[in-house]
PDB file of N, CA and C in Angstrom:
ATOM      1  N   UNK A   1     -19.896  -1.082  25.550  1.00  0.00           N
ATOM      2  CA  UNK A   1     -19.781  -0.647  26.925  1.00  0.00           C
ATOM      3  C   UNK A   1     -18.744  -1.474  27.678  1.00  0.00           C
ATOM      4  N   UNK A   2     -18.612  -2.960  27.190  1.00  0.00           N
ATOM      5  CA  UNK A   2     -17.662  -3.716  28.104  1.00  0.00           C
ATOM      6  C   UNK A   2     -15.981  -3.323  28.017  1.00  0.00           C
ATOM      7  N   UNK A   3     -15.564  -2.539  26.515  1.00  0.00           N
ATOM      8  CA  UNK A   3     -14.835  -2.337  26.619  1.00  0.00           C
ATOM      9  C   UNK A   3     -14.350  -0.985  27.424  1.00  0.00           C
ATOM     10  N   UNK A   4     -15.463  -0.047  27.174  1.00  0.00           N
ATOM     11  CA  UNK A   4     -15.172   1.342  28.375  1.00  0.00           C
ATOM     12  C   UNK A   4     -14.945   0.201  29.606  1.00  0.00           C
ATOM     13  N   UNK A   5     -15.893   0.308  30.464  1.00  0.00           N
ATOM     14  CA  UNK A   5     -15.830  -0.102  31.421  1.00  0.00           C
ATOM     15  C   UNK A   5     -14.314  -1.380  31.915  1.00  0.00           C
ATOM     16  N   UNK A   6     -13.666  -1.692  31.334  1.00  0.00           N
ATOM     17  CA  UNK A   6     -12.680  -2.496  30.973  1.00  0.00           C
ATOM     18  C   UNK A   6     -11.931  -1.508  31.148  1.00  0.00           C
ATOM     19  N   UNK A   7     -11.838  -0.050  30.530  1.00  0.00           N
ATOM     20  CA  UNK A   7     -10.418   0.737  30.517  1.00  0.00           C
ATOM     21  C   UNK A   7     -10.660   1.436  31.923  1.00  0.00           C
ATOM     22  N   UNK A   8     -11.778   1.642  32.532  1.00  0.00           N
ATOM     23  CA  UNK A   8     -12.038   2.377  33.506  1.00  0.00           C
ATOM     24  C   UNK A   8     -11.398   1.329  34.473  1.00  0.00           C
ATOM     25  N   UNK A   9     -11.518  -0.246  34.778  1.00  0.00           N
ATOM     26  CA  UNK A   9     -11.292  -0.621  35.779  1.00  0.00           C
ATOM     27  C   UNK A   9      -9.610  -1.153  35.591  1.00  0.00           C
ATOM     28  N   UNK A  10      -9.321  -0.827  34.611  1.00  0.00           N
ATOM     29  CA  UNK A  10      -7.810  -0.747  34.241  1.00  0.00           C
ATOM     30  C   UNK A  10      -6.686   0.642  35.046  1.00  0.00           C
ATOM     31  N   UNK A  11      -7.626   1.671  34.701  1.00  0.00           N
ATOM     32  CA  UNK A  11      -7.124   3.051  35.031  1.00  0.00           C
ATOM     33  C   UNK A  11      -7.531   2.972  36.536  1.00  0.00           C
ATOM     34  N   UNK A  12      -8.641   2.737  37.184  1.00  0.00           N
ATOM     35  CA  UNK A  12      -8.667   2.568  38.418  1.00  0.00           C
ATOM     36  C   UNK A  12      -7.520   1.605  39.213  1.00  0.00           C
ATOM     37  N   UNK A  13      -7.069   0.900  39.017  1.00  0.00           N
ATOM     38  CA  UNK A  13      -6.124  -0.576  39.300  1.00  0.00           C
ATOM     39  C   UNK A  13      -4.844   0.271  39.145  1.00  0.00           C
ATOM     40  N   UNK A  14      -4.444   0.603  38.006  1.00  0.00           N
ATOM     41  CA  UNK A  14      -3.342   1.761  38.043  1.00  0.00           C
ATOM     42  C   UNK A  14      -3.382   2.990  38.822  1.00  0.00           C
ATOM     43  N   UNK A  15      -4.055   3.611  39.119  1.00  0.00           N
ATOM     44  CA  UNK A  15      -3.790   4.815  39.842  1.00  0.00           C
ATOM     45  C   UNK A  15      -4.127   4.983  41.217  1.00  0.00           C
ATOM     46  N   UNK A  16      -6.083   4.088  41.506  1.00  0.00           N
ATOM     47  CA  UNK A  16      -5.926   3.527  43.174  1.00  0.00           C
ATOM     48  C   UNK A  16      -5.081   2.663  43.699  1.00  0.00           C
ATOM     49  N   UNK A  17      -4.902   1.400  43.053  1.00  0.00           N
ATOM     50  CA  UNK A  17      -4.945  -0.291  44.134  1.00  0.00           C
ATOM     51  C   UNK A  17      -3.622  -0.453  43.706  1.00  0.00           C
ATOM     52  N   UNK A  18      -2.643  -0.360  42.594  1.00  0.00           N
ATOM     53  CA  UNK A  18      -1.270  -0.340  42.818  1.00  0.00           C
ATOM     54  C   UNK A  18      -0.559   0.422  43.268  1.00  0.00           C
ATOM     55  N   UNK A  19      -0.462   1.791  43.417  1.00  0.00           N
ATOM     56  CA  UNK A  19       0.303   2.778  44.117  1.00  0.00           C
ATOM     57  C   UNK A  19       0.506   2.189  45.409  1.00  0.00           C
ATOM     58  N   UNK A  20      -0.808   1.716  46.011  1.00  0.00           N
ATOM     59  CA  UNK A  20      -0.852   1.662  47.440  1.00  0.00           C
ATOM     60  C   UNK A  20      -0.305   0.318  47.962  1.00  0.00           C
ATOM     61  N   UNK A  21      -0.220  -1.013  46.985  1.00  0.00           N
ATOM     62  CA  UNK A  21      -0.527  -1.824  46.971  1.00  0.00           C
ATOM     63  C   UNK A  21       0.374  -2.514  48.510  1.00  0.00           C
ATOM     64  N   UNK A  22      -0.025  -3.259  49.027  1.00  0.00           N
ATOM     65  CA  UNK A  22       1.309  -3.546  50.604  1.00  0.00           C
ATOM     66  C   UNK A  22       1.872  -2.468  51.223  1.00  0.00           C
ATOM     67  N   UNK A  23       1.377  -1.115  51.208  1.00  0.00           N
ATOM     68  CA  UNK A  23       1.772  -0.430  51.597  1.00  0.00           C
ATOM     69  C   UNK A  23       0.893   0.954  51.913  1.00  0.00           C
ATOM     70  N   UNK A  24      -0.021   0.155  52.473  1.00  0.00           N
ATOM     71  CA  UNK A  24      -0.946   1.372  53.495  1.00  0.00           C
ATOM     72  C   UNK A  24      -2.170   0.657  54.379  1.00  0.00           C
ATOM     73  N   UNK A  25      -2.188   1.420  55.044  1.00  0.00           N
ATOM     74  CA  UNK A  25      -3.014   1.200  56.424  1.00  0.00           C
ATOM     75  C   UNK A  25      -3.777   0.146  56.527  1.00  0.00           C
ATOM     76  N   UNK A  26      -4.219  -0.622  57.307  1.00  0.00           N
ATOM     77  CA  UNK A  26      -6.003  -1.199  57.516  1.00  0.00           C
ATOM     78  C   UNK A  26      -6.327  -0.888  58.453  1.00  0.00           C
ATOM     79  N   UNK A  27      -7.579  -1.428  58.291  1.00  0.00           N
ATOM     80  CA  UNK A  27      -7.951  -1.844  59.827  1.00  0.00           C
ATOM     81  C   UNK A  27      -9.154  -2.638  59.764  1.00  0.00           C
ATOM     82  N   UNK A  28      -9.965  -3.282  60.165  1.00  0.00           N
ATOM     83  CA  UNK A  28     -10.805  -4.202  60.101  1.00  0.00           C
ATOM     84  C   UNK A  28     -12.440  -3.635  60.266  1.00  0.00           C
ATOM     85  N   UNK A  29     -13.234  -4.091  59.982  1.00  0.00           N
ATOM     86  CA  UNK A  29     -14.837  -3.537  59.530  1.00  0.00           C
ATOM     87  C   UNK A  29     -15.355  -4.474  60.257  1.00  0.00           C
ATOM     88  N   UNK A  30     -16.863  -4.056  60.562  1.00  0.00           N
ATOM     89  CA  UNK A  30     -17.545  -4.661  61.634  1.00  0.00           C
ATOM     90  C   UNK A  30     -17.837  -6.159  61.085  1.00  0.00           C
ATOM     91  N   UNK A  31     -17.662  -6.341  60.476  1.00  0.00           N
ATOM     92  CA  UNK A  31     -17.758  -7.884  59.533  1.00  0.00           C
ATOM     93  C   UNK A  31     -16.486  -8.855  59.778  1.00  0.00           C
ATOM     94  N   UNK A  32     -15.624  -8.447  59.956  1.00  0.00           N
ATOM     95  CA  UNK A  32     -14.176  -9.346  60.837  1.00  0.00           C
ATOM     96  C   UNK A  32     -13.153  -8.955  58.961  1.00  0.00           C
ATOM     97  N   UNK A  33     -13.748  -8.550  57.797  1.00  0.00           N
ATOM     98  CA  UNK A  33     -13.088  -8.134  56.765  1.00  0.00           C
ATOM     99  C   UNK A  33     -12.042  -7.220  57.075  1.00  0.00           C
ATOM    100  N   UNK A  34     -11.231  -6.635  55.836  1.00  0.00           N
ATOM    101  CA  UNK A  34     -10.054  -5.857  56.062  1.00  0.00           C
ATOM    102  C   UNK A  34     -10.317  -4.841  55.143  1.00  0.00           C
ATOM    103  N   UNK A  35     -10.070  -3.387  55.586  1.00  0.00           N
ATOM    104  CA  UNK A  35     -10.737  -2.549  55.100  1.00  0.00           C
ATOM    105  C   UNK A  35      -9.221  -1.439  54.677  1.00  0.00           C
ATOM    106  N   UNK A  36      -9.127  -1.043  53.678  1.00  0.00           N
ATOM    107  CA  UNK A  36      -7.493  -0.448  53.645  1.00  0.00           C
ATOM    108  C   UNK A  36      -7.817   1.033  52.545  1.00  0.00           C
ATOM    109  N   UNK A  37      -6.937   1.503  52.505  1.00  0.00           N
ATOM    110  CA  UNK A  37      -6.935   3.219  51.995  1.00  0.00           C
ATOM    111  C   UNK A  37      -7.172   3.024  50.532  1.00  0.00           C
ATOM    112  N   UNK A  38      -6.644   1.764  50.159  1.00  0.00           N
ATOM    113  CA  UNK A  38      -6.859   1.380  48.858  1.00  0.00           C
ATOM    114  C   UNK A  38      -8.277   1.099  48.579  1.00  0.00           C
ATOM    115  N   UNK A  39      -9.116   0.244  49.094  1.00  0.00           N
ATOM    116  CA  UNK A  39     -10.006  -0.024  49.102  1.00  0.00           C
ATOM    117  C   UNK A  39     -11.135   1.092  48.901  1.00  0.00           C
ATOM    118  N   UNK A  40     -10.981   2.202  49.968  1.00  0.00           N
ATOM    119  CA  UNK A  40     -11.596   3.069  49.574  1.00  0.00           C
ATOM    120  C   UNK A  40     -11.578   4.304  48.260  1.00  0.00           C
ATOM    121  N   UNK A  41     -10.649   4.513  48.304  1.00  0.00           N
ATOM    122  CA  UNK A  41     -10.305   5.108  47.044  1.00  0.00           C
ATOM    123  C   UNK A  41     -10.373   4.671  45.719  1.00  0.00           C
ATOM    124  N   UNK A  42     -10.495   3.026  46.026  1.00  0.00           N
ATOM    125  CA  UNK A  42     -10.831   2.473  44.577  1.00  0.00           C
ATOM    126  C   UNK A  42     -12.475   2.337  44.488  1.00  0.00           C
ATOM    127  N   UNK A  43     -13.289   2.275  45.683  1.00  0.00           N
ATOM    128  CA  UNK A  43     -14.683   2.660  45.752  1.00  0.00           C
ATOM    129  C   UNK A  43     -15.008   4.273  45.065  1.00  0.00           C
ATOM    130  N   UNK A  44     -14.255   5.355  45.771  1.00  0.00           N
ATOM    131  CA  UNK A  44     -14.503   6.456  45.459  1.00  0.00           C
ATOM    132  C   UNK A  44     -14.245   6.428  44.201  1.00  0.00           C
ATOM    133  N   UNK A  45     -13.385   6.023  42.948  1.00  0.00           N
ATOM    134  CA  UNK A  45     -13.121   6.551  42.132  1.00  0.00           C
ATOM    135  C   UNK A  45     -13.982   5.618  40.889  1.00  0.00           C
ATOM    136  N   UNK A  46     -15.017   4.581  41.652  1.00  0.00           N
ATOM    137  CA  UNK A  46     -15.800   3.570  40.705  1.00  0.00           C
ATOM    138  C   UNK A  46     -16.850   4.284  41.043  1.00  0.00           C
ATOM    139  N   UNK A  47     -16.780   4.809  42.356  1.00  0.00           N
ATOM    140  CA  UNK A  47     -18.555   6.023  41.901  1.00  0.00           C
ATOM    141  C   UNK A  47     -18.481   7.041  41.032  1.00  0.00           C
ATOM    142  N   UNK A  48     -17.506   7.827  40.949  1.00  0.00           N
ATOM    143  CA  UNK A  48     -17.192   8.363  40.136  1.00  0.00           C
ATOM    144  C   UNK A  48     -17.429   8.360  38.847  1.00  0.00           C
ATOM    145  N   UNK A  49     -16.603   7.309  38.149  1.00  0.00           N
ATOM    146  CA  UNK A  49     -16.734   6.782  37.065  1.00  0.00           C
ATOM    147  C   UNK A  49     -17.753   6.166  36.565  1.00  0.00           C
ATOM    148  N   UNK A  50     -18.058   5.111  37.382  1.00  0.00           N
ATOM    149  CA  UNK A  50     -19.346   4.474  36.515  1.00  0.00           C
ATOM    150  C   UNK A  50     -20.909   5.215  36.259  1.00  0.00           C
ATOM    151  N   UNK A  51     -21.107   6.137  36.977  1.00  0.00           N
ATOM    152  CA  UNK A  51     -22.044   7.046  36.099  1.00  0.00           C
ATOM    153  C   UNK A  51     -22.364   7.605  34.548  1.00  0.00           C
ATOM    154  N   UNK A  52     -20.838   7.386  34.406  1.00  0.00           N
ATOM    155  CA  UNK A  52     -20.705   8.376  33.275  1.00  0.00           C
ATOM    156  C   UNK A  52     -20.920   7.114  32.244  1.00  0.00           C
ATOM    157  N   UNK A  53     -20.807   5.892  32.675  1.00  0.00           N
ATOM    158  CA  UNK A  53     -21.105   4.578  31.972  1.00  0.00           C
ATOM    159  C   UNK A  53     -22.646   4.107  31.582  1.00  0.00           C
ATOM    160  N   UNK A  54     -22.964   3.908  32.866  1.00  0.00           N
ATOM    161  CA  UNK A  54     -24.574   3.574  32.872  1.00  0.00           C
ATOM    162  C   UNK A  54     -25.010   4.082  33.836  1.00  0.00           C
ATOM    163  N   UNK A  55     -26.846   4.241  33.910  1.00  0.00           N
ATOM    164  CA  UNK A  55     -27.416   5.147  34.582  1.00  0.00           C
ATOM    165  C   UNK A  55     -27.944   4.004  35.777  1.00  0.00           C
ATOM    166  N   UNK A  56     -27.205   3.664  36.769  1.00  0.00           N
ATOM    167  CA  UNK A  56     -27.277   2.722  37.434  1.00  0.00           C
ATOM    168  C   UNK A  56     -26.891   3.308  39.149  1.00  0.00           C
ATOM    169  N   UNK A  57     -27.491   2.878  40.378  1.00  0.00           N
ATOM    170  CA  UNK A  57     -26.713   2.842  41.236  1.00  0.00           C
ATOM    171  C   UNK A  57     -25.795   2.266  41.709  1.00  0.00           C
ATOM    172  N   UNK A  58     -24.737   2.337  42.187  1.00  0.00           N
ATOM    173  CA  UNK A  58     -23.096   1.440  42.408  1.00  0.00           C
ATOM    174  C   UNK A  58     -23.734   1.147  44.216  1.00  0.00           C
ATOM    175  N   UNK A  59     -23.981  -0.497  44.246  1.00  0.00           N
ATOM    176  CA  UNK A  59     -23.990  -0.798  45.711  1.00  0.00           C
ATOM    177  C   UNK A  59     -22.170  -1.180  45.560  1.00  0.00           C
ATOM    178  N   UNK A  60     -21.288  -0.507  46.788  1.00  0.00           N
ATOM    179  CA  UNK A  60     -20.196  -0.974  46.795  1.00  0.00           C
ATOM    180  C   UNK A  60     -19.890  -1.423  48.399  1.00  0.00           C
ATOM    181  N   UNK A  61     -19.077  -2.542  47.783  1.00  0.00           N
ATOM    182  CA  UNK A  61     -18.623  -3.328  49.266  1.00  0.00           C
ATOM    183  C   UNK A  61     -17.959  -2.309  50.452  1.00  0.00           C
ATOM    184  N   UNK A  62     -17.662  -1.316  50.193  1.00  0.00           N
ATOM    185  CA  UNK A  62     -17.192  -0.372  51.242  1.00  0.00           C
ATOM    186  C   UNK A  62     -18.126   0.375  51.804  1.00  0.00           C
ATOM    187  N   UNK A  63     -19.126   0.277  51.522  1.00  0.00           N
ATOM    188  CA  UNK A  63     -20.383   1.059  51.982  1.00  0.00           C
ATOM    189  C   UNK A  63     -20.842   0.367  53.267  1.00  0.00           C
ATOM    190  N   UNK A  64     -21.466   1.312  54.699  1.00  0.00           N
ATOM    191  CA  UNK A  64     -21.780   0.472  55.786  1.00  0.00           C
ATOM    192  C   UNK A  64     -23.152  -0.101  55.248  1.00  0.00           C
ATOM    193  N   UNK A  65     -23.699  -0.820  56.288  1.00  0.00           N
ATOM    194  CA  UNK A  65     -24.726  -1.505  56.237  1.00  0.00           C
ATOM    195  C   UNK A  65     -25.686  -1.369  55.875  1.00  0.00           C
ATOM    196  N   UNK A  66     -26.112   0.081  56.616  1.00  0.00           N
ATOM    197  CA  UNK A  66     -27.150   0.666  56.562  1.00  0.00           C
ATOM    198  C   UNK A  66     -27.505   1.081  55.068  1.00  0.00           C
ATOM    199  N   UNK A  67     -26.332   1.638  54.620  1.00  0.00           N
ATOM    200  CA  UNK A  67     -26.325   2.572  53.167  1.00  0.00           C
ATOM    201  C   UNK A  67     -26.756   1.155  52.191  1.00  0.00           C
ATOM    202  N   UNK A  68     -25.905   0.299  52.289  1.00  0.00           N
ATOM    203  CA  UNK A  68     -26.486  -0.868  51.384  1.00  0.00           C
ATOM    204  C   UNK A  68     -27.476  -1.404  51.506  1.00  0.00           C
ATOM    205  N   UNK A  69     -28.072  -1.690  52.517  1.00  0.00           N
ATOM    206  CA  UNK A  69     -29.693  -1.650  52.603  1.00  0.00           C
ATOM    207  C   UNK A  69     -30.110  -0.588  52.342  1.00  0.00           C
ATOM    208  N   UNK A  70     -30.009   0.569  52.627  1.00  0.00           N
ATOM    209  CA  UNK A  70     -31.164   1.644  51.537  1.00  0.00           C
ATOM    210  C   UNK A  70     -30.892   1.978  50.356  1.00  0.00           C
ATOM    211  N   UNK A  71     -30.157   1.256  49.559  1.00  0.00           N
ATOM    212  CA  UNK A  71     -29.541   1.675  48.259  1.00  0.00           C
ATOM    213  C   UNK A  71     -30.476   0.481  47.733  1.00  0.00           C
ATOM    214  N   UNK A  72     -30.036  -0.773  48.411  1.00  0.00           N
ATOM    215  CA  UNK A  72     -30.956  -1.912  47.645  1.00  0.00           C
ATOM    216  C   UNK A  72     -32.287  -1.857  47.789  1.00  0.00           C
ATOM    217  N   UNK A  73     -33.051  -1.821  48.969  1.00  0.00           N
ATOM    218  CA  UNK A  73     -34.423  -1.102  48.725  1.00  0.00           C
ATOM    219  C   UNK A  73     -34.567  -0.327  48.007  1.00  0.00           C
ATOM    220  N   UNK A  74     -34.307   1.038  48.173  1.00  0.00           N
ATOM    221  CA  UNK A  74     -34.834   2.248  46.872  1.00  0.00           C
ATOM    222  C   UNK A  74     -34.565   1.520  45.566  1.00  0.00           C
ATOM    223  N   UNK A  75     -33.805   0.755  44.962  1.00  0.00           N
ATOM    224  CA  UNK A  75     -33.108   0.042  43.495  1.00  0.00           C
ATOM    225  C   UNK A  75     -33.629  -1.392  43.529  1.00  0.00           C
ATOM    226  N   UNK A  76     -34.115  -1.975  44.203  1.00  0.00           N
ATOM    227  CA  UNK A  76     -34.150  -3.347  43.753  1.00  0.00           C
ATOM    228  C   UNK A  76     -35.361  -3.820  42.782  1.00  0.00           C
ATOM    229  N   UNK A  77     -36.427  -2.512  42.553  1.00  0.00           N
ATOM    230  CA  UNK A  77     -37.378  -3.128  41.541  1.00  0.00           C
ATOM    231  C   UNK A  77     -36.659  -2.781  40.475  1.00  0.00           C
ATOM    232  N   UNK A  78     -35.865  -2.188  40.390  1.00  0.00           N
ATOM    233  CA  UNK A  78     -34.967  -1.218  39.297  1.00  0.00           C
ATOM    234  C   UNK A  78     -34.421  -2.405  38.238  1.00  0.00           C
ATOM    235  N   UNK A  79     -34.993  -2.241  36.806  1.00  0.00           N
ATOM    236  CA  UNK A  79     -34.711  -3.747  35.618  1.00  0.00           C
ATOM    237  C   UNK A  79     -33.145  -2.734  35.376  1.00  0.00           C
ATOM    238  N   UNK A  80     -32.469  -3.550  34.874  1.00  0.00           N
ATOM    239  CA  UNK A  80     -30.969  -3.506  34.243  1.00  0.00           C
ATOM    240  C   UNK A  80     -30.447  -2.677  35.157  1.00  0.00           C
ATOM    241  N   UNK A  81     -30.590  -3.007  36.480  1.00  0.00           N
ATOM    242  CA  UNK A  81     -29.771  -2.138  38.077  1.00  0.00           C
ATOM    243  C   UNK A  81     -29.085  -3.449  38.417  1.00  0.00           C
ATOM    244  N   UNK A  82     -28.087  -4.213  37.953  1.00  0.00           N
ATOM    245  CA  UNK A  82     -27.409  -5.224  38.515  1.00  0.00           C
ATOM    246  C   UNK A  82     -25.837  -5.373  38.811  1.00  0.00           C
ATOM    247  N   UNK A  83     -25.385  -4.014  38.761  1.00  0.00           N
ATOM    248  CA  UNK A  83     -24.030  -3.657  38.958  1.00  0.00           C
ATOM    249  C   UNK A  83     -23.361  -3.257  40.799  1.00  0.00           C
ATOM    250  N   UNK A  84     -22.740  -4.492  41.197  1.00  0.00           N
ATOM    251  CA  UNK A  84     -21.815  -4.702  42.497  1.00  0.00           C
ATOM    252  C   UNK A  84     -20.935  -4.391  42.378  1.00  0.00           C
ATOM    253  N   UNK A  85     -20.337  -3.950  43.006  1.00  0.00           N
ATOM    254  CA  UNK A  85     -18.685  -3.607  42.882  1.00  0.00           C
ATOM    255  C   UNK A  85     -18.316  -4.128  44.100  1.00  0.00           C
ATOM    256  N   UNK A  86     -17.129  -4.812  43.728  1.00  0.00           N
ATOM    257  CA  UNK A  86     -16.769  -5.727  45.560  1.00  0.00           C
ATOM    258  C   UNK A  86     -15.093  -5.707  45.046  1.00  0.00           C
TER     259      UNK A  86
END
């Protein structure tokens, strides 16, 4: 699995987070962080993907507050649910 997951975050890095890379938008999140087009699209395309990996929920750092608190409640008794994406 480490190596799928290895080509997935390879192909993600190539097709979200370098295209864009210094060269698109931000703007800042209620946390004082920096939040950019890249960022999201490399979220969207790790939900995507990592399903098809393991049967896990994806808490991801682009998600508001709220959603990550009800993702970690509903999942946190959840054994081999230990996958972050940040």
């Amino acid at each position: 699995m480490l190596h799928r997951l290895q080509k997935v975050v390879r192909h993600i890095a190539q097709t979200e987070i370098m295209p864009r890379f210094l060269n698109t938008p931000s703007r800042r999140k209620e946390d004082g962080s920096m939040l950019s087009e890249a960022d999201i699209a490399a979220q969207t395309a790790f939900a995507a993907a990592l399903p098809l990996l393991i049967d896990c929920p994806m808490l991801g750092e682009e998600m508001s507050r709220q959603e990550q608190s009800a993702l970690w409640e509903q999942y946190s008794g959840e054994k081999g649910c230990g996958l972050s994406i940040r």
